[in-house]
Protein backbone atom coordinates (compact mmCIF):
# COMPACT_ATOMS: atom_id res chain seq x y z
CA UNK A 1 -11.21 19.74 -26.19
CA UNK A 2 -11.45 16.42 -24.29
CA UNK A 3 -7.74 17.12 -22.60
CA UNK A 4 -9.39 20.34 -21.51
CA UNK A 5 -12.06 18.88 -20.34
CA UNK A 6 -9.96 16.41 -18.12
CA UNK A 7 -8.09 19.44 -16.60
CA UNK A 8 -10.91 20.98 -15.72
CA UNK A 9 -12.35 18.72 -13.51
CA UNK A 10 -9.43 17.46 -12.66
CA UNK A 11 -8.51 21.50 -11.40
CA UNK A 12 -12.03 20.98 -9.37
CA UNK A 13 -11.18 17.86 -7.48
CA UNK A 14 -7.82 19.42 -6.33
CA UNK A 15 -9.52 22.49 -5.12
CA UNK A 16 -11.70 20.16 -3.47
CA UNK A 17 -9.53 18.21 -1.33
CA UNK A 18 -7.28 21.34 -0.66
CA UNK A 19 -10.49 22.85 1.18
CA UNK A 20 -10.23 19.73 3.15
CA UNK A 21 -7.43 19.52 4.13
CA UNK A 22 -7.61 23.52 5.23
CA UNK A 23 -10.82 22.45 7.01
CA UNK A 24 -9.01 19.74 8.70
CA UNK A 25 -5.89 22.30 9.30
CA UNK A 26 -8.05 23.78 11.60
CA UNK A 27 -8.96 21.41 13.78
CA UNK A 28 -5.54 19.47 14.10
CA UNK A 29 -4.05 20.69 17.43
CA UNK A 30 -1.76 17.52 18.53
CA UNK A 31 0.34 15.04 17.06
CA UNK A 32 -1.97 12.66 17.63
CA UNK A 33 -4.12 14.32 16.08
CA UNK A 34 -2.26 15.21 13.24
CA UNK A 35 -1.16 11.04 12.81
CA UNK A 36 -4.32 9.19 13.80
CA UNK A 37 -7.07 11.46 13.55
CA UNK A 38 -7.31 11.48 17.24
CA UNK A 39 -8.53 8.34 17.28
CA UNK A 40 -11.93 9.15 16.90
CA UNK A 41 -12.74 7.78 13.12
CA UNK A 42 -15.57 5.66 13.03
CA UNK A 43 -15.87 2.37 11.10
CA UNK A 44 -16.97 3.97 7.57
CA UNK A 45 -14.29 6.20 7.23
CA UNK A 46 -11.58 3.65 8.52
CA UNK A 47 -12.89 0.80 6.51
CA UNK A 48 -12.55 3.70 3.22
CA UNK A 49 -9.50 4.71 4.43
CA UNK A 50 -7.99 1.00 4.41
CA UNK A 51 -9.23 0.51 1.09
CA UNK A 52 -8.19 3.42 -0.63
CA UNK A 53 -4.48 3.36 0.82
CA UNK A 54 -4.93 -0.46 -0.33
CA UNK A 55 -5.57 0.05 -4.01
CA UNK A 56 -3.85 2.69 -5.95
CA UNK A 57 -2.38 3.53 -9.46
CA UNK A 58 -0.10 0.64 -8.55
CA UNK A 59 -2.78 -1.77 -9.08
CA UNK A 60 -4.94 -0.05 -11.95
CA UNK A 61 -2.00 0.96 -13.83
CA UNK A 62 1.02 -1.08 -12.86
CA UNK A 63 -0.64 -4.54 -11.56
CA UNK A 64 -3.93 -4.42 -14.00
CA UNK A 65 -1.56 -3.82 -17.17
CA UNK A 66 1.65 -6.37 -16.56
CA UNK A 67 0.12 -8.71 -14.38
CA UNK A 68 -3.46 -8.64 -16.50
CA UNK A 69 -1.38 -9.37 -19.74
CA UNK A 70 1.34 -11.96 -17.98
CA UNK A 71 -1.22 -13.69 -16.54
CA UNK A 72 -4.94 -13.59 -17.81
CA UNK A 73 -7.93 -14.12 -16.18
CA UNK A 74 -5.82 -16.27 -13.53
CA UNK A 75 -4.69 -12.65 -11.80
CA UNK A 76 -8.67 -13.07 -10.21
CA UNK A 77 -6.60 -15.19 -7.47
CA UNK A 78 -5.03 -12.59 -6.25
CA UNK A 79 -8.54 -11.15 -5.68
CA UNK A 80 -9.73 -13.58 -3.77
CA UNK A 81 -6.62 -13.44 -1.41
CA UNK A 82 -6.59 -9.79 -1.48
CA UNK A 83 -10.26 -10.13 -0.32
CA UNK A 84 -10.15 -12.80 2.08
CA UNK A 85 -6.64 -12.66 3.77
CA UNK A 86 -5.57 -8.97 3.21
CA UNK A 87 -8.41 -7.56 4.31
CA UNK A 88 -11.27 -9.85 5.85
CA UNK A 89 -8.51 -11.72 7.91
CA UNK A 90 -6.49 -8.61 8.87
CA UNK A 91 -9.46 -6.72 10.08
CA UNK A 92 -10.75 -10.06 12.17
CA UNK A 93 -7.44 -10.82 13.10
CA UNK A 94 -5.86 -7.73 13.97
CA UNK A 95 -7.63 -4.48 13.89
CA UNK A 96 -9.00 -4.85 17.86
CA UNK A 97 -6.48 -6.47 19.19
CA UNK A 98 -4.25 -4.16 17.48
CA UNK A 99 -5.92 -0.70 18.87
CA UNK A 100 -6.33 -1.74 22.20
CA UNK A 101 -2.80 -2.73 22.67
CA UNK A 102 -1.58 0.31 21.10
CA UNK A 103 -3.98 2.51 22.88
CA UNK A 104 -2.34 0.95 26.34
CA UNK A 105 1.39 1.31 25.45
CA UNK A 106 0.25 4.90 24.19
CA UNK A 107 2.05 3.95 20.55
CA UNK A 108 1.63 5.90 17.89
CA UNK A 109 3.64 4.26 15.32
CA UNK A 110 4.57 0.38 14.08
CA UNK A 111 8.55 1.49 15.80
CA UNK A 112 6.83 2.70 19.00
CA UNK A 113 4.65 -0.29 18.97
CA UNK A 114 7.88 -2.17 18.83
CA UNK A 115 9.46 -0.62 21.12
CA UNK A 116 6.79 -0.56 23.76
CA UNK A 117 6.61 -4.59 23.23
CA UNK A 118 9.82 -5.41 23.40
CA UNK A 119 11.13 -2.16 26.17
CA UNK A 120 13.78 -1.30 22.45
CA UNK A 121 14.82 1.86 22.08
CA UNK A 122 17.35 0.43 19.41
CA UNK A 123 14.33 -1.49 17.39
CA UNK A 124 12.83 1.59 17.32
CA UNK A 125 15.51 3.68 15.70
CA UNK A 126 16.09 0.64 13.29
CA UNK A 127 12.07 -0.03 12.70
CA UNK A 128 11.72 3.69 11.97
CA UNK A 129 14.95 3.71 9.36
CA UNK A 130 13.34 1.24 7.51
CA UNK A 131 9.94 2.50 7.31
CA UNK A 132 11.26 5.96 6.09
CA UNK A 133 13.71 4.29 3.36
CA UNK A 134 11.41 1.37 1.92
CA UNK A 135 8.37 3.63 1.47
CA UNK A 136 10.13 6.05 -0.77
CA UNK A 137 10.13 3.50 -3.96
CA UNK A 138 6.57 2.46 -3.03
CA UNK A 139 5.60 6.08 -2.99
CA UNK A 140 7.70 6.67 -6.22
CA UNK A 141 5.44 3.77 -8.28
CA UNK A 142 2.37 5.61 -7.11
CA UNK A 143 3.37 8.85 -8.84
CA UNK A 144 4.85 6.72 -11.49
CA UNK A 145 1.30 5.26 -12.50
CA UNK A 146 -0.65 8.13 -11.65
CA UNK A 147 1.71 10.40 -14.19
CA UNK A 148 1.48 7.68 -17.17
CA UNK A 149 -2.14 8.21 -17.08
CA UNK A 150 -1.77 11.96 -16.77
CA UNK A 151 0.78 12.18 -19.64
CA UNK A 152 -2.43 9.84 -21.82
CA UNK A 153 -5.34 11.53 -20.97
CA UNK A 154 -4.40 15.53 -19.96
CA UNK A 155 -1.10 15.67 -22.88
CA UNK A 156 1.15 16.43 -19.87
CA UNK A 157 4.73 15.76 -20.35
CA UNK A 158 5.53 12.43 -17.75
CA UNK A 159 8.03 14.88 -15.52
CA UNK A 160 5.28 17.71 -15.63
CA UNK A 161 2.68 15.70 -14.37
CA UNK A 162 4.97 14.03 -11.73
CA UNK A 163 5.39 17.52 -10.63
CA UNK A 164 2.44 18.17 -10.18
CA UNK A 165 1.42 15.81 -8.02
CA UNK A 166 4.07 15.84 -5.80
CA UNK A 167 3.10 19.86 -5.30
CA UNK A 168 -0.56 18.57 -4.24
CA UNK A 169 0.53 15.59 -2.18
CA UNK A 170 2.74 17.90 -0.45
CA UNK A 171 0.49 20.99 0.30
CA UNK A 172 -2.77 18.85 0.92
CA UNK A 173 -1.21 16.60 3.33
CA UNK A 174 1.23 18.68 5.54
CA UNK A 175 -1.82 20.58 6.16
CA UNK A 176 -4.35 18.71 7.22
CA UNK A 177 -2.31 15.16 8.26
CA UNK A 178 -4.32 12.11 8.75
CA UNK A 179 -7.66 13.39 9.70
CA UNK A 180 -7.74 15.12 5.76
CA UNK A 181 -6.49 11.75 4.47
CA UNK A 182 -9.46 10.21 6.17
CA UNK A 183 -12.40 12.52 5.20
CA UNK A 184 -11.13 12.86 1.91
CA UNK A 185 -10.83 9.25 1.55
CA UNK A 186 -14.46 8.80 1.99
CA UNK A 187 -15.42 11.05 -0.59
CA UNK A 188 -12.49 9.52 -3.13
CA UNK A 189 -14.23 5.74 -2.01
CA UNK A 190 -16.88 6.87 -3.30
CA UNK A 191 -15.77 7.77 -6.50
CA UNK A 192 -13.72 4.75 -7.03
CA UNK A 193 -16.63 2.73 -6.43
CA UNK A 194 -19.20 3.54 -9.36
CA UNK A 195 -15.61 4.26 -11.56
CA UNK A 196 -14.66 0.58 -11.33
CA UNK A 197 -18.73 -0.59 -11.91
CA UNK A 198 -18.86 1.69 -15.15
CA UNK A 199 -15.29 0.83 -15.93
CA UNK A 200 -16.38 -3.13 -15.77
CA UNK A 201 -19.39 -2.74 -16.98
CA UNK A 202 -18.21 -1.18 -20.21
CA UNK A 203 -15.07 -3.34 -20.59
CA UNK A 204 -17.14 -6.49 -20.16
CA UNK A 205 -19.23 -5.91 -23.20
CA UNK A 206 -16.56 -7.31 -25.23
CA UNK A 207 -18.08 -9.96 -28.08
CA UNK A 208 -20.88 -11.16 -25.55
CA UNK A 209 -19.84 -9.84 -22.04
CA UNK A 210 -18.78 -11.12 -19.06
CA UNK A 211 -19.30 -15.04 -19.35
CA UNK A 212 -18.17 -15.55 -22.78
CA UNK A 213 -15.00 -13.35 -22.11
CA UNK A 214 -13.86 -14.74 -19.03
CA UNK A 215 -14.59 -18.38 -20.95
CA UNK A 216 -12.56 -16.77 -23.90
CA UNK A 217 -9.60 -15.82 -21.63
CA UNK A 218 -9.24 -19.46 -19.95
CA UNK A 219 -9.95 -21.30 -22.81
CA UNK A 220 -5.75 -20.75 -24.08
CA UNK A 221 -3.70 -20.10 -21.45
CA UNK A 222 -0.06 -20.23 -23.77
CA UNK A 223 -1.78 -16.69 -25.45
CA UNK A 224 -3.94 -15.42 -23.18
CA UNK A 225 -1.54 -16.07 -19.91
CA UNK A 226 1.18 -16.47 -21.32
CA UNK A 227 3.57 -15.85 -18.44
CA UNK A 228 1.72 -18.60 -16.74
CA UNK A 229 3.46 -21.41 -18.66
CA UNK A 230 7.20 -19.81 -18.87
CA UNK A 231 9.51 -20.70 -16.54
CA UNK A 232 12.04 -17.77 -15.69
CA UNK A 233 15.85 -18.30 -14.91
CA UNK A 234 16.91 -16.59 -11.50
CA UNK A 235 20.39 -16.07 -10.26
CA UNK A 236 23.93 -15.59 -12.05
CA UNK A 237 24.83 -18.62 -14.15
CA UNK A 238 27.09 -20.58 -11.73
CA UNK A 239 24.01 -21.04 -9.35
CA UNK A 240 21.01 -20.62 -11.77
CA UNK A 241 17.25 -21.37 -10.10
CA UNK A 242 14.57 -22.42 -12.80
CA UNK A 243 11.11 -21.04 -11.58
CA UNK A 244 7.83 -21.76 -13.36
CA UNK A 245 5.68 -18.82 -13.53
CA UNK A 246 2.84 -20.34 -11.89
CA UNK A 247 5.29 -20.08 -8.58
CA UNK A 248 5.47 -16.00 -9.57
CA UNK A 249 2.11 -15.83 -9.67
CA UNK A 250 1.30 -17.18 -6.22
CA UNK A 251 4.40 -15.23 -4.36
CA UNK A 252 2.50 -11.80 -5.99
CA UNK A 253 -1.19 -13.27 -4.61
CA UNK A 254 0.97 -13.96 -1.06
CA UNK A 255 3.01 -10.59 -1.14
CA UNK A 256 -0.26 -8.51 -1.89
CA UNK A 257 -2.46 -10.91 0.41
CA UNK A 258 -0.07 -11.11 3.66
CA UNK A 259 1.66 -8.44 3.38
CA UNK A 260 -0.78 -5.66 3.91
CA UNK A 261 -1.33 -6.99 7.35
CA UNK A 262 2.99 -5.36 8.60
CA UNK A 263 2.72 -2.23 6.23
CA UNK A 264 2.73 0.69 8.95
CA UNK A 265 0.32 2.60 6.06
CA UNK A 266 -2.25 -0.36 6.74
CA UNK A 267 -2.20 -0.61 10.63
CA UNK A 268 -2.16 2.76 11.21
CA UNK A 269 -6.00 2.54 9.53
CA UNK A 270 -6.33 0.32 13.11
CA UNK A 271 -4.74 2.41 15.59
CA UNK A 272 -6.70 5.53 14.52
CA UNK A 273 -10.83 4.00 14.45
CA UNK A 274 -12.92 4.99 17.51
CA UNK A 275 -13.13 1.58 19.46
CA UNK A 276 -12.97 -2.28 19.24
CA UNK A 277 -16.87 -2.25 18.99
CA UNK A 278 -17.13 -0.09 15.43
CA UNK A 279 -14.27 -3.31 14.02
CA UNK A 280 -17.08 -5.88 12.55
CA UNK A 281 -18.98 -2.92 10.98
CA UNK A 282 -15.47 -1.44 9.25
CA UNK A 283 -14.42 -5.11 8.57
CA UNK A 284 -17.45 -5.77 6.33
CA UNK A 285 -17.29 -2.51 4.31
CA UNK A 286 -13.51 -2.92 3.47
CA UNK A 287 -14.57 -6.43 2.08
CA UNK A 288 -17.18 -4.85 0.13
CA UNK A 289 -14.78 -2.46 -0.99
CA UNK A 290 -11.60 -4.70 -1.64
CA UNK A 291 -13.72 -7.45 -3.62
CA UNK A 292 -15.27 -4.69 -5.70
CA UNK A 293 -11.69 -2.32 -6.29
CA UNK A 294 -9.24 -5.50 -6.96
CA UNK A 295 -12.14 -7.73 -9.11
CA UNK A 296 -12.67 -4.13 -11.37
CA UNK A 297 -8.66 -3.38 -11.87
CA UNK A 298 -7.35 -7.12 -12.21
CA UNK A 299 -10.33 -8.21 -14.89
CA UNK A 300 -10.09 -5.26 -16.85
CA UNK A 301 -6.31 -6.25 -17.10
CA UNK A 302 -7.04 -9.85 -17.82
CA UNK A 303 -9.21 -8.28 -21.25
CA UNK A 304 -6.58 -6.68 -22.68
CA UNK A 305 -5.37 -9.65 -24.67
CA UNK A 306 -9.06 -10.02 -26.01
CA UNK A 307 -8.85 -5.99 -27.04
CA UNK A 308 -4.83 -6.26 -28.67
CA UNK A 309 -5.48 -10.32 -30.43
CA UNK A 310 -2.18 -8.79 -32.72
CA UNK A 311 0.00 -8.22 -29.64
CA UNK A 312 1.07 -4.56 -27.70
CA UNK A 313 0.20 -2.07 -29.26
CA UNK A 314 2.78 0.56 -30.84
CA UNK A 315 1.44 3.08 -28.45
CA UNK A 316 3.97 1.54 -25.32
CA UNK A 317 7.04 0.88 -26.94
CA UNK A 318 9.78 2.71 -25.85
CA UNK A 319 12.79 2.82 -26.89
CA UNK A 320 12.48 -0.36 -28.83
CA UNK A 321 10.79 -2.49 -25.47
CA UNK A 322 7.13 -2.83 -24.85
CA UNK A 323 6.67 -0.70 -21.51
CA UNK A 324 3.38 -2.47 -19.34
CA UNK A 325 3.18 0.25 -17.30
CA UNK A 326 1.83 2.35 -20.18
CA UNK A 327 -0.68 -0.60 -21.21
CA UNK A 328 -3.87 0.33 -19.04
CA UNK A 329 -3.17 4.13 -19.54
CA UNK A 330 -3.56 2.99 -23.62
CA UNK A 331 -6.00 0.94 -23.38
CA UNK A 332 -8.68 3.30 -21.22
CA UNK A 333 -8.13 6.12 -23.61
CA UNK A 334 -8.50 4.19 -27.02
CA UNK A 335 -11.28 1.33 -25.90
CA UNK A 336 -13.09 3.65 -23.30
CA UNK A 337 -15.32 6.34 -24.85
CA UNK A 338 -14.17 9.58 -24.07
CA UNK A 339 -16.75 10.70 -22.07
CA UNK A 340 -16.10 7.66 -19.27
CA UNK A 341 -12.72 8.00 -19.73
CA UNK A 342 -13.00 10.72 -17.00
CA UNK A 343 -14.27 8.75 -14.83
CA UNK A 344 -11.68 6.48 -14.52
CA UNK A 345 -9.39 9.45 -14.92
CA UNK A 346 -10.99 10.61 -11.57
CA UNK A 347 -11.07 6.84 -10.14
CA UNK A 348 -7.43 6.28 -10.88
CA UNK A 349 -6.74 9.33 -9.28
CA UNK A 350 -8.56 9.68 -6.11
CA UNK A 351 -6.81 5.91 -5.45
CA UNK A 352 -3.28 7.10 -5.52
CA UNK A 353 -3.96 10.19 -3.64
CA UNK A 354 -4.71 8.07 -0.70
CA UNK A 355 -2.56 5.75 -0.98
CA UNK A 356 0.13 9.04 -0.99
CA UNK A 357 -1.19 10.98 1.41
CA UNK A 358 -0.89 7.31 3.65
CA UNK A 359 2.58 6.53 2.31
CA UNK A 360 3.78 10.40 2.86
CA UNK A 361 2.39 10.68 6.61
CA UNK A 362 3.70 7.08 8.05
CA UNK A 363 7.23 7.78 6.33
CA UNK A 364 7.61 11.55 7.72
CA UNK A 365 6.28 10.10 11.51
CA UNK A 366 9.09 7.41 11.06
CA UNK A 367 11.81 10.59 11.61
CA UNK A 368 9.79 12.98 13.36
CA UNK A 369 7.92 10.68 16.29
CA UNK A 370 9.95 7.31 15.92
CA UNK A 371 13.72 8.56 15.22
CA UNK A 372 13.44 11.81 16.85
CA UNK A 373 11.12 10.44 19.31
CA UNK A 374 13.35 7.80 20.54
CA UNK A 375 15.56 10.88 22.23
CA UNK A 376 12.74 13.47 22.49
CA UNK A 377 9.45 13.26 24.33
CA UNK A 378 7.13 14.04 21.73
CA UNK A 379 4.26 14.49 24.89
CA UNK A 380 6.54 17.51 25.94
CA UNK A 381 7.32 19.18 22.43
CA UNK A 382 4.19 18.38 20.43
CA UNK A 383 4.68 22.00 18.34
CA UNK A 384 8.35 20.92 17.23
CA UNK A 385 7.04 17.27 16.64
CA UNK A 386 4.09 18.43 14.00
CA UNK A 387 6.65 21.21 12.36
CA UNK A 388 9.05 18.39 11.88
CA UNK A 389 6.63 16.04 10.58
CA UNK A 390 5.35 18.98 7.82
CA UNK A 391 9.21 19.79 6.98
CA UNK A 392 9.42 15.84 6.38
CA UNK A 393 6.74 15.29 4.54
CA UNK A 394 8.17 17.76 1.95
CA UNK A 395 11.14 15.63 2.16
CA UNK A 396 10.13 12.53 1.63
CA UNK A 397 8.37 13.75 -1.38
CA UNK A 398 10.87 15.19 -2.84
CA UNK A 399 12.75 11.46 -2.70
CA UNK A 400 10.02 9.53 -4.12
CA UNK A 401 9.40 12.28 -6.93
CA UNK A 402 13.58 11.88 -7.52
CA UNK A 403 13.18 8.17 -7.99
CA UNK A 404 10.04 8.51 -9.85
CA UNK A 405 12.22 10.58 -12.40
CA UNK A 406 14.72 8.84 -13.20
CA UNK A 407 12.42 5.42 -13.75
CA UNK A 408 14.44 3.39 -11.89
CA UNK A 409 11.65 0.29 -12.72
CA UNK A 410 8.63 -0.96 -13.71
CA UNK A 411 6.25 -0.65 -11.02
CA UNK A 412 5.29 -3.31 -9.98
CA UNK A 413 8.56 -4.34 -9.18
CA UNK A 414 9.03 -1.43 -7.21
CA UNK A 415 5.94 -1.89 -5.02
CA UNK A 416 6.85 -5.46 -4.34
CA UNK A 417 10.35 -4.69 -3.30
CA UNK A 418 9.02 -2.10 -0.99
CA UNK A 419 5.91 -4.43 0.58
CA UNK A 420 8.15 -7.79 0.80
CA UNK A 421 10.84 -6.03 2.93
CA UNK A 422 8.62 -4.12 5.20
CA UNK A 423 6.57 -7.34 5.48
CA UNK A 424 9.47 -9.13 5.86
CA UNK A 425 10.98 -6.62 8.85
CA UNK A 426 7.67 -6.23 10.60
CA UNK A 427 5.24 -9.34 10.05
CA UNK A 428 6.40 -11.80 12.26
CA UNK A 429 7.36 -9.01 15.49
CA UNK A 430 4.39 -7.30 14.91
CA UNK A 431 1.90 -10.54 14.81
CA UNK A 432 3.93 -12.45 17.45
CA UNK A 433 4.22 -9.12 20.16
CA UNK A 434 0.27 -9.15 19.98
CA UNK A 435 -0.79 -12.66 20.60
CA UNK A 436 2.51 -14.50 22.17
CA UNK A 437 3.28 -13.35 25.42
CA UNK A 438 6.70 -15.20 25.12
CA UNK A 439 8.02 -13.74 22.32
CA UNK A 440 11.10 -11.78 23.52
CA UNK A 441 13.23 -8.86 22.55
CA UNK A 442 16.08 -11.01 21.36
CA UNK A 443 13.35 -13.22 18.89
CA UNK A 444 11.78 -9.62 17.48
CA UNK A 445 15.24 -8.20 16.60
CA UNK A 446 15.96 -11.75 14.54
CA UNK A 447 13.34 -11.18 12.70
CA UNK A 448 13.84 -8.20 11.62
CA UNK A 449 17.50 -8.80 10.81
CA UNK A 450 16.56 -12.32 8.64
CA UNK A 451 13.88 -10.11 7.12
CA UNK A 452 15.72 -7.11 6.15
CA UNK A 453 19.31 -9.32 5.30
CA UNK A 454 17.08 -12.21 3.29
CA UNK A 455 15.58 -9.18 1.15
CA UNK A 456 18.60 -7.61 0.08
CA UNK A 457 20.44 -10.66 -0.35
CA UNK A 458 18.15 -12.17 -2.74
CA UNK A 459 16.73 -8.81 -4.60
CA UNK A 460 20.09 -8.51 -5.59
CA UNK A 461 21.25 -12.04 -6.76
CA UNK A 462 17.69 -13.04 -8.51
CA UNK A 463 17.22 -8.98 -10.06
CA UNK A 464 13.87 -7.86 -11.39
CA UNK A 465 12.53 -11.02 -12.58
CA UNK A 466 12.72 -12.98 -9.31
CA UNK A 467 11.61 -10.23 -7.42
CA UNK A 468 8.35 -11.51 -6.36
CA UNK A 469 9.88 -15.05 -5.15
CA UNK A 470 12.58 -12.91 -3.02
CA UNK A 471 9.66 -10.75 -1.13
CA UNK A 472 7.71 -14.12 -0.44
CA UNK A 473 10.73 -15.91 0.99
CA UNK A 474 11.80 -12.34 2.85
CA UNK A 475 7.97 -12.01 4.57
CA UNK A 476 7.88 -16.20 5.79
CA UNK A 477 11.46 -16.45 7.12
CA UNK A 478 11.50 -14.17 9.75
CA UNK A 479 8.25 -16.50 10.76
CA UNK A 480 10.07 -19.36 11.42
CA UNK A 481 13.04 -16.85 13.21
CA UNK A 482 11.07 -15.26 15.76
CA UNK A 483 9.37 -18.49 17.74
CA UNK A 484 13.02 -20.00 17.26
CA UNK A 485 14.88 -17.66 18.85
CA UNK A 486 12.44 -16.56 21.53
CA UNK A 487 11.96 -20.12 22.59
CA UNK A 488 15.74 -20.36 23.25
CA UNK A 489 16.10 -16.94 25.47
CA UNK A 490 14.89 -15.75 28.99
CA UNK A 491 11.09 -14.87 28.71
CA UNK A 492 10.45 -11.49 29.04
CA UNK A 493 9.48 -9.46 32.52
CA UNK A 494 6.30 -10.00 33.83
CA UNK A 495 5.45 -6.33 34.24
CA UNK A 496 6.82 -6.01 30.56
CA UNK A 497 3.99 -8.45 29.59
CA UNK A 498 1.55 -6.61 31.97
CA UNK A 499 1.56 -3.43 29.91
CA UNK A 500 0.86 -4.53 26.54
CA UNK A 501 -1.25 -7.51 28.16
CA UNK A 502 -3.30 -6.44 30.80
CA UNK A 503 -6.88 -4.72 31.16
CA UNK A 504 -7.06 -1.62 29.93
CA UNK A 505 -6.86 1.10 32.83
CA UNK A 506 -8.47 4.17 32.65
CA UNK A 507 -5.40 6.16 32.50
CA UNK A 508 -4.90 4.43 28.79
CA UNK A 509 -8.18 4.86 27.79
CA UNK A 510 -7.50 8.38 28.00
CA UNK A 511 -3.99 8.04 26.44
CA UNK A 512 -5.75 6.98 23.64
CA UNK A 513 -7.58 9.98 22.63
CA UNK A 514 -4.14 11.91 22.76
């Protein structure tokens, strides 16, 4: 009866956002339009949108449940960076700045940014291959966390719900495109918030509530955090690095904190709101909104080692191994009455739909208006740019629901693989081409290069377990690279720096409401 229940309302949200995104269907008639809402979003809905694309299943089901149980009530630092630096800092640092410079070189994208910047048709094409390929196993942990609650709390089958959602990702976005993700995101901010503040509220009540648990939870770290004081072995045996885990657990606060500011999903959210003045206003809600979304999923995790004092539970062992993916699906439907556990049912999922919908519509633009773009004038065949952008939003999918399948790993190892190379490709030429004037072609492509050659390199000689360490080191190199290199090349052409530097001219005012 309860699973019926669930499917029920869960049947009435989809219906829901598939009349928005019809509604929004309508009134898409550009690719700008279709990408960035037309510019025209004011600070509410950009500030929701941010948030929303910012917290998904990854972190209530992924980063609550392994992180929560590896590392206590110590996973609240990654709160306060999440708060402060990925959001507060990004939106003060970079969200004006960032559409008015995009709004002059007429960008679209994070590869026609690039490209505008540094006059690179070639760090386009490259930009917009690695947007499209390091998304899909960012997308793919999304459906993974979103299905592991499905298979818990509707009794779907893990492949049937992953079906499922890739169906509604797939119809609801390639008809409505960004300006659907954006109202809809409203309405699923909404949501979230009062699911996380009955989700705490209820999970707090544990033996005394919230001060005597959080006392409880620091008072032992070697059981309550107990991947806190191990210290993990990376690297084949001839060239072995010993890393305490208190190092892991401030490259995951870094990765999640710095790293929002170069995903393309995240700066889109500033290309697309309505002008530099609505940026203090949208600032302060996402604030609100990331203290409130990361504090709710990252302390619940942190209790589940006051809820299990015997260890896992048999419920997420598989195959012999404890799974911590399926930890926070177990423990909101056995310590959660069942009436609330629809809420969070509903919470859970209105996150990852975002995050999707986000994920889905940067990758697909990477092909259609970045790739295709770099040889086609998307201004001159804006019909065949938004067909191609629908055709590859089906594809890319398709990819992540492939990966997604065949459980290729846990996920939070798959979101930080995704987020340290991106950050590590785009950081550094994306924070340098706004504020340094003398940062040249020759010092963006180095980064990128360190960026994308340091992630490989060391995802593949540290594996899984040094995975977090790797994206760190990948998203700080290129740092270091890009003033280096610039520094010892010609400057680049005045009129170069004139375009992306100068006042904004009425002609790209306009431009930016294309």
């Amino acid at each position: 009866m309860n699973q019926l229940l669930h499917a029920a309302v869960v049947v009435i949200y989809v219906l829901i956002m598939l009349g928005v995104g019809y509604w929004c269907m309508r009134r898409t008639k550009s690719v700008g339009d279709f990408f960035l809402g037309g510019r025209t979003l004011g600070p509410w809905m950009s500030a929701f949108a941010y948030g929303t694309t910012y917290f998904s299943a990854v972190l209530f089901i992924g980063y609550a449940g392994k992180l929560g149980w590896g590392f206590g009530i110590h996973t609240l630092w990654i709160v306060v960076g999440n708060t402060l630096i990925g959001t507060l800092l990004a939106w003060k640092l970079l969200a004006g700045r960032t559409r008015t410079m995009t709004a002059r070189l007429n960008a679209l994208t994070m590869p026609e940014f690039l490209r505008a910047r540094y006059d690179s048709k070639g760090m386009q094409i490259i930009s917009s291959l690695v947007v499209f390929v390091f998304l899909v196993p960012y997308s793919a942990s999304v459906y993974m966390g979103l299905s592991y609650l499905f298979e818990k709390t509707l009794g779907l089958q893990y492949n049937e719900a992953l079906i499922f959602l890739a169906a509604l990702t797939g119809v609801y976005l390639v008809m409505g495109g960004y300006l659907a993700v954006a109202v809809s995101d409203f309405i699923r901010g909404i949501i979230e918030f009062f699911g996380v503040l009955i989700m705490v509220f209820l999970l707090a009540q544990w033996q005394g509530g919230f001060v005597h648990t959080a006392t409880e939870l620091m008072g032992n770290p070697a059981v309550m955090s107990p991947a806190l004081t191990q210290t993990i072995v990376l690297g084949p045996p001839e060239m072995q690095l010993p890393v305490p885990g208190s190092v892991i657990l401030i490259s995951l606060i870094l990765i999640t904190s710095f790293g929002p500011m170069a995903l393309p999903q995240m700066v889109q959210k500033f290309y697309s709101i309505r002008s530099t003045a609505d940026v203090r206003r949208a600032m302060i809600v996402a604030g609100f909104f990331a203290l409130f979304m990361s504090f709710g999923a990252y302390y619940s995790g942190a209790l589940t080692h006051l809820y299990y004092p015997d260890g896992l539970p048999d419920g997420i062992i598989e195959n012999g191994r404890p799974n911590l993916d399926m930890l926070m699906p177990h423990f909101i439907t056995t310590m959660l009455p069942h009436g609330f556990v629809l809420i969070i049912l509903l919470l859970v999922f209105s996150a990852s739909m975002s995050s999707l919908s986000s994920l889905v519509l940067v990758s697909s633009s990477a092909i259609a208006i970045d790739l295709c773009g770099a040889f086609i004038d998307r201004h001159k065949n804006q019909k065949q740019t938004m067909v191609l952008m629908r055709v590859l939003c089906a594809v890319f999918v398709a990819l992540s629901l492939i990966l997604a399948m065949v459980k290729v790993d846990v996920i939070v190892n798959l979101m930080v693989m995704s987020w340290g190379t991106l950050a590590g490709v785009f950081l550094a030429p994306y924070i340098y081409g706004l504020f340094w004037k003398r940062t040249t072609r020759q010092g963006a492509f180095a980064g990128i290069f360190s960026g994308l050659s340091c992630a490989v390199i060391l995802f593949l000689l540290w594996g899984k377990n040094g995975i977090p360490l790797a994206g760190a080191i990948t998203m700080f190199l290129p740092m270091l690279v890009v003033p280096a290199v610039s520094l010892m090349t010609a400057p680049p052409s005045k009129s170069l720096i004139d375009a992306a530097f100068g006042d904004e001219s009425p002609a790209a005012s306009h431009s930016s409401r294309i």
